[in-house]
C-alpha atoms as a PDB file:
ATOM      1  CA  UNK A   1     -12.098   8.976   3.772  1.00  0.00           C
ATOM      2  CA  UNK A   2      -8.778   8.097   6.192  1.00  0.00           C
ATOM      3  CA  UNK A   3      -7.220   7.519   2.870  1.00  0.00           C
ATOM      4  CA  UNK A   4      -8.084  10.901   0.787  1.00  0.00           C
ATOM      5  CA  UNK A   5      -6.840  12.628   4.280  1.00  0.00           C
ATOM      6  CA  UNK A   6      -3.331  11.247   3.180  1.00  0.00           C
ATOM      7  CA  UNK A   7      -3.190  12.535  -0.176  1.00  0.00           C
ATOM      8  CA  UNK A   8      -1.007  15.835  -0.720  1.00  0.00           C
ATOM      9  CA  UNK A   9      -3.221  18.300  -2.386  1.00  0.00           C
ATOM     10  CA  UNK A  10      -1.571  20.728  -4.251  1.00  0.00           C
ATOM     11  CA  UNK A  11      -2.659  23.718  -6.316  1.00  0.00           C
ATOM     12  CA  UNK A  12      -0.965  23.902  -9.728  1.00  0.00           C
ATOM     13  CA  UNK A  13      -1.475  27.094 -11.654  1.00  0.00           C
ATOM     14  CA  UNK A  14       0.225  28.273 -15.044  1.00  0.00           C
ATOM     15  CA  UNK A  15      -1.035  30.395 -17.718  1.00  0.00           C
ATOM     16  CA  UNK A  16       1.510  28.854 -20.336  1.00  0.00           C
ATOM     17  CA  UNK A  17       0.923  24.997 -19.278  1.00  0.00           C
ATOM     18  CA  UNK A  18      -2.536  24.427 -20.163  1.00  0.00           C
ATOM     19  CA  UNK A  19      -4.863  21.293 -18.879  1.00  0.00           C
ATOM     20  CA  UNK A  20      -2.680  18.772 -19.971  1.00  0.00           C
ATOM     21  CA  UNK A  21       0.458  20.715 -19.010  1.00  0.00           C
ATOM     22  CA  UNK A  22      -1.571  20.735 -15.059  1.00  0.00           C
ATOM     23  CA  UNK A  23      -2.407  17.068 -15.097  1.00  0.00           C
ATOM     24  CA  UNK A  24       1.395  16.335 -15.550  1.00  0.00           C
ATOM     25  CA  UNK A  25       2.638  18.637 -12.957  1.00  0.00           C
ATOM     26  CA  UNK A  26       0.413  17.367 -10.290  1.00  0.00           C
ATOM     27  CA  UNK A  27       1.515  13.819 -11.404  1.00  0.00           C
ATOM     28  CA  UNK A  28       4.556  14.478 -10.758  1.00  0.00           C
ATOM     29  CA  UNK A  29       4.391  16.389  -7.448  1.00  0.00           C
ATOM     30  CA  UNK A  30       2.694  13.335  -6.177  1.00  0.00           C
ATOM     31  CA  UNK A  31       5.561  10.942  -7.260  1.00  0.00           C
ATOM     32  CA  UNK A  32       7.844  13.417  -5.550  1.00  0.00           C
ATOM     33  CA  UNK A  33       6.237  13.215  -2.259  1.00  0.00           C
ATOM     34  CA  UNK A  34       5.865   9.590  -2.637  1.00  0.00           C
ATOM     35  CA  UNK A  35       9.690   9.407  -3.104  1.00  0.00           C
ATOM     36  CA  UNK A  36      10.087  11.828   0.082  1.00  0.00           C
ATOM     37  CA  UNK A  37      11.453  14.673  -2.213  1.00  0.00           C
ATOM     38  CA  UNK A  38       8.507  16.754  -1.024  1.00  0.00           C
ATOM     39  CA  UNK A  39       8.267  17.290   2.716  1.00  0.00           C
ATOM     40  CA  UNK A  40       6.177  19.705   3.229  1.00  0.00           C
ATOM     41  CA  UNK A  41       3.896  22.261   0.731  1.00  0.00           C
ATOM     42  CA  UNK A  42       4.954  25.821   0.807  1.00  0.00           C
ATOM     43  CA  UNK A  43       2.263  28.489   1.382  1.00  0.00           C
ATOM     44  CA  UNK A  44       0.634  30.194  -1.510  1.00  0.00           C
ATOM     45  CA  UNK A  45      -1.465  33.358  -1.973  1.00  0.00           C
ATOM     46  CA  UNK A  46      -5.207  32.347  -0.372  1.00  0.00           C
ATOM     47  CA  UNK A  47      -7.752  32.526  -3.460  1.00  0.00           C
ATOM     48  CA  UNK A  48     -11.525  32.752  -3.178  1.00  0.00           C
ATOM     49  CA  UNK A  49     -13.813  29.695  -4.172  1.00  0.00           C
ATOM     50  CA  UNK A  50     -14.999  31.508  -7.295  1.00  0.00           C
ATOM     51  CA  UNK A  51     -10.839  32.423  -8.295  1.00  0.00           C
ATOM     52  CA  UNK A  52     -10.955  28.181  -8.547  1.00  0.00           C
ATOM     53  CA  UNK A  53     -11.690  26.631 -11.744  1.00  0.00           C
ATOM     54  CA  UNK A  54     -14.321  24.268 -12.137  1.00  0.00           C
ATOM     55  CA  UNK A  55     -13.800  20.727 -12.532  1.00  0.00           C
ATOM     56  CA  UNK A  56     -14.414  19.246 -16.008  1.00  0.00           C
ATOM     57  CA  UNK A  57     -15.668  15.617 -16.258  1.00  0.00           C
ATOM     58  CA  UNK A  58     -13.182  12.366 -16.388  1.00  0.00           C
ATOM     59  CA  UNK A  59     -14.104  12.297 -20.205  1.00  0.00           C
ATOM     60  CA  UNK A  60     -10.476  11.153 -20.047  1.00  0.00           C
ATOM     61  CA  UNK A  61     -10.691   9.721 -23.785  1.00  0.00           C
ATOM     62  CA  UNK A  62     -12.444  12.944 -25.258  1.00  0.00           C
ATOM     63  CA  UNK A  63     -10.187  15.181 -23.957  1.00  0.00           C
ATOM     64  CA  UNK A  64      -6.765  12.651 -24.796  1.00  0.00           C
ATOM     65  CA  UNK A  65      -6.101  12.990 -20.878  1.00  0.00           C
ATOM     66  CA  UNK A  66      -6.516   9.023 -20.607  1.00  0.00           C
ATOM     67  CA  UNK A  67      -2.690   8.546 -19.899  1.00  0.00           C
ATOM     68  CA  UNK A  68      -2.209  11.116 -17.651  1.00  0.00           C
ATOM     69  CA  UNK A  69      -5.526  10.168 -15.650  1.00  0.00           C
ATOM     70  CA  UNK A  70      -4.705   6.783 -15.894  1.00  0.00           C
ATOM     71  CA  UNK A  71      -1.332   7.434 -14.085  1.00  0.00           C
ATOM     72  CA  UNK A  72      -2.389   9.865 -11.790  1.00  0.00           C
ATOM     73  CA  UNK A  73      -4.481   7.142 -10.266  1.00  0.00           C
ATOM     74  CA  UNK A  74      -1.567   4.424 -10.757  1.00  0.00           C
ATOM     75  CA  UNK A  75      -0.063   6.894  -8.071  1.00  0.00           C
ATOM     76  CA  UNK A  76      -3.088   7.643  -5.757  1.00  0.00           C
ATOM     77  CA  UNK A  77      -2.828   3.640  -5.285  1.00  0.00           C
ATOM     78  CA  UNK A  78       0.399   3.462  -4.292  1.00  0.00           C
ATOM     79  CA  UNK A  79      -0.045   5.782  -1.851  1.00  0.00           C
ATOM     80  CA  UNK A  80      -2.472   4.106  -0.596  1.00  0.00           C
ATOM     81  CA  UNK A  81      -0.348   1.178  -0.206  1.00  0.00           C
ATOM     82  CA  UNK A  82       2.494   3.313   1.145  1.00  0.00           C
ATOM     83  CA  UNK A  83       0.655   4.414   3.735  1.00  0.00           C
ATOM     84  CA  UNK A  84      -1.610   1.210   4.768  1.00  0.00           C
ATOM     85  CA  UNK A  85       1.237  -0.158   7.186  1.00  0.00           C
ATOM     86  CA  UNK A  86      -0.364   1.267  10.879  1.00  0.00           C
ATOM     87  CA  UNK A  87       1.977   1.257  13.925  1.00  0.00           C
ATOM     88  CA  UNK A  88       0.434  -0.544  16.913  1.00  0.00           C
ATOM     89  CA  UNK A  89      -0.412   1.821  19.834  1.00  0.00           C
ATOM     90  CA  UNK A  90       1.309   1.227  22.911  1.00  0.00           C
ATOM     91  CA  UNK A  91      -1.877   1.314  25.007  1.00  0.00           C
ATOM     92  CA  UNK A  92      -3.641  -1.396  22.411  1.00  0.00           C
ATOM     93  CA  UNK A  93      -0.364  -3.418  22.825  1.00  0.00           C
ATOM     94  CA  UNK A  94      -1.963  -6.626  24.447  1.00  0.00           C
ATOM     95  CA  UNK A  95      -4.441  -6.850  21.630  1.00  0.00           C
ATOM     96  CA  UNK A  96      -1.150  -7.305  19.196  1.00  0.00           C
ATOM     97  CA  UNK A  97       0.616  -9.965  21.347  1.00  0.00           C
ATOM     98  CA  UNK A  98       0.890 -13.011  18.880  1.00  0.00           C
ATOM     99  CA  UNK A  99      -1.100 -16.277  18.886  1.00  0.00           C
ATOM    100  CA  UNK A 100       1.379 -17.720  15.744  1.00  0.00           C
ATOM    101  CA  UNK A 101       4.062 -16.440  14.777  1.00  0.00           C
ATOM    102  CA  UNK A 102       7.110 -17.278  12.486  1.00  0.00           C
ATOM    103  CA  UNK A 103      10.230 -15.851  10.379  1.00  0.00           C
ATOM    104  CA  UNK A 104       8.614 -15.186   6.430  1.00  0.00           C
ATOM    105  CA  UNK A 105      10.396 -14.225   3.505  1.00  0.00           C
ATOM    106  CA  UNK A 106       8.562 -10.745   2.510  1.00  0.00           C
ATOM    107  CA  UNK A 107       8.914  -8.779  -0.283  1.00  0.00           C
ATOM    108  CA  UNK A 108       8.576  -5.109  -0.236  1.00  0.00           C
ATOM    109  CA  UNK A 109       6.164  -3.183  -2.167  1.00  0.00           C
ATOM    110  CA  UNK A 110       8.566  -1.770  -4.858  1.00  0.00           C
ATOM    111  CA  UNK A 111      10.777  -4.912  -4.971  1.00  0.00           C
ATOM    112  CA  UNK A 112      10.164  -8.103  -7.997  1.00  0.00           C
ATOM    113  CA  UNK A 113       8.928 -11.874  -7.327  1.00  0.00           C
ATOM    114  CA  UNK A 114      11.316 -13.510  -9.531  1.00  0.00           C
ATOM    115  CA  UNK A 115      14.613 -11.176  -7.551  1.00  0.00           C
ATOM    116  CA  UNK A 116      15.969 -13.016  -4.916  1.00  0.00           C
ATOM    117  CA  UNK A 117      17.559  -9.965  -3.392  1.00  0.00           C
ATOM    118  CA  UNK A 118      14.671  -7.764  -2.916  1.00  0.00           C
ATOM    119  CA  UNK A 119      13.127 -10.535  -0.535  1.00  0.00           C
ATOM    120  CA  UNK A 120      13.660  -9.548   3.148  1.00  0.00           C
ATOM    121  CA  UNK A 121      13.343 -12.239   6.131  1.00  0.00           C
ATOM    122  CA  UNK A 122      11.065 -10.642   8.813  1.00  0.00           C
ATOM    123  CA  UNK A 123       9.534 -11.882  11.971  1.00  0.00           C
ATOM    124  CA  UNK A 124       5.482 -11.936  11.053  1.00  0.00           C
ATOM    125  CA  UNK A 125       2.604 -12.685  13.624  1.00  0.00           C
ATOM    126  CA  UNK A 126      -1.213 -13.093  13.687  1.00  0.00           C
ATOM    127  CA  UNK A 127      -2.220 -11.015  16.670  1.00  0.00           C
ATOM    128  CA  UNK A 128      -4.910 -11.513  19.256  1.00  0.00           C
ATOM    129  CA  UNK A 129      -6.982  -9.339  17.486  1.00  0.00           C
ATOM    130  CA  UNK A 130      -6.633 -11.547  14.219  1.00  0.00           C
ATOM    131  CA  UNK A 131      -4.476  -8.612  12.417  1.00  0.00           C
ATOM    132  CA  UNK A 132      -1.186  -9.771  10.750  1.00  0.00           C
ATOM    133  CA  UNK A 133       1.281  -7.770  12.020  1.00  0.00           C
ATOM    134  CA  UNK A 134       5.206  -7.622  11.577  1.00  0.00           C
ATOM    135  CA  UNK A 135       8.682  -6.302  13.225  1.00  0.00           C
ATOM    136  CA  UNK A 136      10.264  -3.192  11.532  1.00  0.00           C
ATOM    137  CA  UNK A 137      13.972  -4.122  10.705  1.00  0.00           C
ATOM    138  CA  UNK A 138      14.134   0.231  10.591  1.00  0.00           C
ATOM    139  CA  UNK A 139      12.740   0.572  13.972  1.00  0.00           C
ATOM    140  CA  UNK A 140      12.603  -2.811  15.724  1.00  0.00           C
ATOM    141  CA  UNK A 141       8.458  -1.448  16.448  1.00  0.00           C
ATOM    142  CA  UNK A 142       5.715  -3.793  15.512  1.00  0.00           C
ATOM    143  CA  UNK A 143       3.575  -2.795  12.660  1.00  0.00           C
ATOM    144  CA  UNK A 144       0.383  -4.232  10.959  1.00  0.00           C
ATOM    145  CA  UNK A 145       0.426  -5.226   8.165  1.00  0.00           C
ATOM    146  CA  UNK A 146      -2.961  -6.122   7.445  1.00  0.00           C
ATOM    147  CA  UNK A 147      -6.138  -5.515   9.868  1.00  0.00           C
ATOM    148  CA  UNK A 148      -8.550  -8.059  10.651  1.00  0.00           C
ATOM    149  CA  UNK A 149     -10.894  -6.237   8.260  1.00  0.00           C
ATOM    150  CA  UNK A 150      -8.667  -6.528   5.824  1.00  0.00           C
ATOM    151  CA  UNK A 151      -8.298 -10.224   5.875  1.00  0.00           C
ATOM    152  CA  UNK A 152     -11.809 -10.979   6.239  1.00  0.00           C
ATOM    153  CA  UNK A 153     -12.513  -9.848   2.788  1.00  0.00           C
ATOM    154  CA  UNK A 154      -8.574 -10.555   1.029  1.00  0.00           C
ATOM    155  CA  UNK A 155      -8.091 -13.609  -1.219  1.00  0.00           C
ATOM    156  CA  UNK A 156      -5.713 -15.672   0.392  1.00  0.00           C
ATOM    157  CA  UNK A 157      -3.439 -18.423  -2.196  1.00  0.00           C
ATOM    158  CA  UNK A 158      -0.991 -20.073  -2.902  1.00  0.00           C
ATOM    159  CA  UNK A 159       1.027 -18.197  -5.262  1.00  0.00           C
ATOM    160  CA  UNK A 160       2.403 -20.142  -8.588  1.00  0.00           C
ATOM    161  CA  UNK A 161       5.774 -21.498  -8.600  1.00  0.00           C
ATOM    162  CA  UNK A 162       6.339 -19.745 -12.467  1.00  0.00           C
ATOM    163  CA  UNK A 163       5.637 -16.512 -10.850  1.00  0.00           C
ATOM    164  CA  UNK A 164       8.281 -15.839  -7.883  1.00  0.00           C
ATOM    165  CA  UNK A 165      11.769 -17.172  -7.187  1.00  0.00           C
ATOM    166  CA  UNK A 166      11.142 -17.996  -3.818  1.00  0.00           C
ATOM    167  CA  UNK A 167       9.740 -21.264  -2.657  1.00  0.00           C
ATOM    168  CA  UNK A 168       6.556 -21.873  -0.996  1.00  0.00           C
ATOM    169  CA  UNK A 169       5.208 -18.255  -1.664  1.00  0.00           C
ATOM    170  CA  UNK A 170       1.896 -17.282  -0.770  1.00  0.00           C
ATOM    171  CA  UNK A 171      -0.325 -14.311  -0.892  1.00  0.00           C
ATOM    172  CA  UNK A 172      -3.006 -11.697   0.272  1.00  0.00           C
ATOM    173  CA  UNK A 173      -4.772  -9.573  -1.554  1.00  0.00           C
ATOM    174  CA  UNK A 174      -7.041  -7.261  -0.623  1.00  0.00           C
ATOM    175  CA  UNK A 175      -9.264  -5.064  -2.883  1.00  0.00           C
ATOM    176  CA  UNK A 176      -8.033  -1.888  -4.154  1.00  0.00           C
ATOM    177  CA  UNK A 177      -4.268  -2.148  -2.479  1.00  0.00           C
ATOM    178  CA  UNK A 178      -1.133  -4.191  -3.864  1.00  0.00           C
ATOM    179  CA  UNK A 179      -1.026  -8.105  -3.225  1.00  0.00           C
ATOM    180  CA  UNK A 180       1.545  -8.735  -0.522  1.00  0.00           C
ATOM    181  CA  UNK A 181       3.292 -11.537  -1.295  1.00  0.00           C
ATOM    182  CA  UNK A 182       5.352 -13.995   1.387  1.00  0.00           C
ATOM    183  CA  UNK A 183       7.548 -17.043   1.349  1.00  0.00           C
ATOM    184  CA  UNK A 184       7.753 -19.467   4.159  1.00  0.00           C
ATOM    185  CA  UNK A 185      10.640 -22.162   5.006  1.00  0.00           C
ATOM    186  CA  UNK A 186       8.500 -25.222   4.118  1.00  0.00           C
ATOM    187  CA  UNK A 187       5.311 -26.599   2.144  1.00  0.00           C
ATOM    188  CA  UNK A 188       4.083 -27.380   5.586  1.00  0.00           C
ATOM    189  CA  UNK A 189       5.004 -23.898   7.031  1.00  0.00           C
ATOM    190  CA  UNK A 190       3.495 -21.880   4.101  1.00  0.00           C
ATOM    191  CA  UNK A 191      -0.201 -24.301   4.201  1.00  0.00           C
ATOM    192  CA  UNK A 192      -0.350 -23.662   7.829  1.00  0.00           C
ATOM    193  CA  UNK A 193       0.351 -20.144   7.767  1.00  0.00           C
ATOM    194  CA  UNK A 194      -3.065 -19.962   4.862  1.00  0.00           C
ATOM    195  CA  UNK A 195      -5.127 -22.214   6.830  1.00  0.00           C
ATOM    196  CA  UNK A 196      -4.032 -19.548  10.248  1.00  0.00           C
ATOM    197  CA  UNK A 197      -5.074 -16.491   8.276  1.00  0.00           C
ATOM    198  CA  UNK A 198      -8.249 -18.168   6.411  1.00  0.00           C
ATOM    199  CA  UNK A 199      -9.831 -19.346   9.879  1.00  0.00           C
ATOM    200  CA  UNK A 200      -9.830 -15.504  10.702  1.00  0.00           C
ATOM    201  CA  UNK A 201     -12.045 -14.824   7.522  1.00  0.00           C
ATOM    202  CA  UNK A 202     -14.501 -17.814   9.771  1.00  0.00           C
ATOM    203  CA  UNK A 203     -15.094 -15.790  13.174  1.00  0.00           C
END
């Protein structure tokens, strides 16, 4: 799958770690290249398929892996998440001109609801094509945020008032990635900008 094509697979072999000792190295080799610490694998001696050991079943609770497997696939997701945001191609460019567009209040992946400092105020558009899409404060490039096939299938709400610090916040989810979460300048702002992004879940 595009995502699995993402993930950094890494062989991790000790004689003194053991299975458990394994499952926490490769946790934590992932968290390093999710922080950027790891750019790029180093070589290792090529083994044969049958120098590989098999893979035992998730019986995560049997084995009193649970934790580790648990968090090993705490960190697949946010990878996945990481790496959802898709620049827009420059020969596709027309189908990412904006039919709405607005400045929201977004907050990052790694940042908290109820912190008004990690909120950041972006310019945010629906596109042509019916993605949501956003300018990189980095870059200055347009991104997307979220596909139309993403939307068509997210839950789209109003998020409640006890759960953020920002007013009029709103959000998307989408199965199997992070909720984004946005705030806009008005009651009126934030209800139009849900009614925009549920008539693309219509067509």
């Amino acid at each position: 799958s595009p995502l699995l094509d993402q993930v950094p697979l890494y062989l991790v072999k000790n004689d003194d770690m053991g299975q458990r000792g394994a499952h926490r190295r490769a946790v934590q080799l992932l968290k390093e290249h999710l922080s950027g610490r790891i750019l790029e694998a180093e070589e290792s001696v090529d083994r044969d398929r049958d120098q590989l050991v098999a893979p035992r079943g998730l019986a995560g609770e049997a084995d009193g892996h649970a934790e580790d497997i648990a968090e090993l696939v705490s960190a697949f997701r946010e990878l996945a998440v990481r790496n959802r945001r898709l620049s827009i191609d420059k020969e596709q460019e027309d189908e990412y001109e904006p039919v709405f567009k607005t400045m929201l209040w977004r907050l990052p992946r790694t940042g908290s609801r109820m912190t008004p400092g990690d909120w950041m105020h972006r310019e945010m558009w629906i596109a042509k094509n019916g993605s949501l899409c956003y300018k990189s404060h980095t870059t200055g490039e347009g991104l997307v945020y979220w596909t139309k096939e993403d939307l068509a299938i997210a839950t789209i709400d109003i998020t409640d008032e006890s759960n953020t610090c920002m007013p009029w916040t709103f959000y998307i989810e989408v199965e199997g990635f992070q909720p984004s979460f946005f705030s806009a300048e008005s009651q009126e702002g934030r209800d139009f900008w849900i009614q925009q992004l549920k008539e693309i879940q219509k067509k």
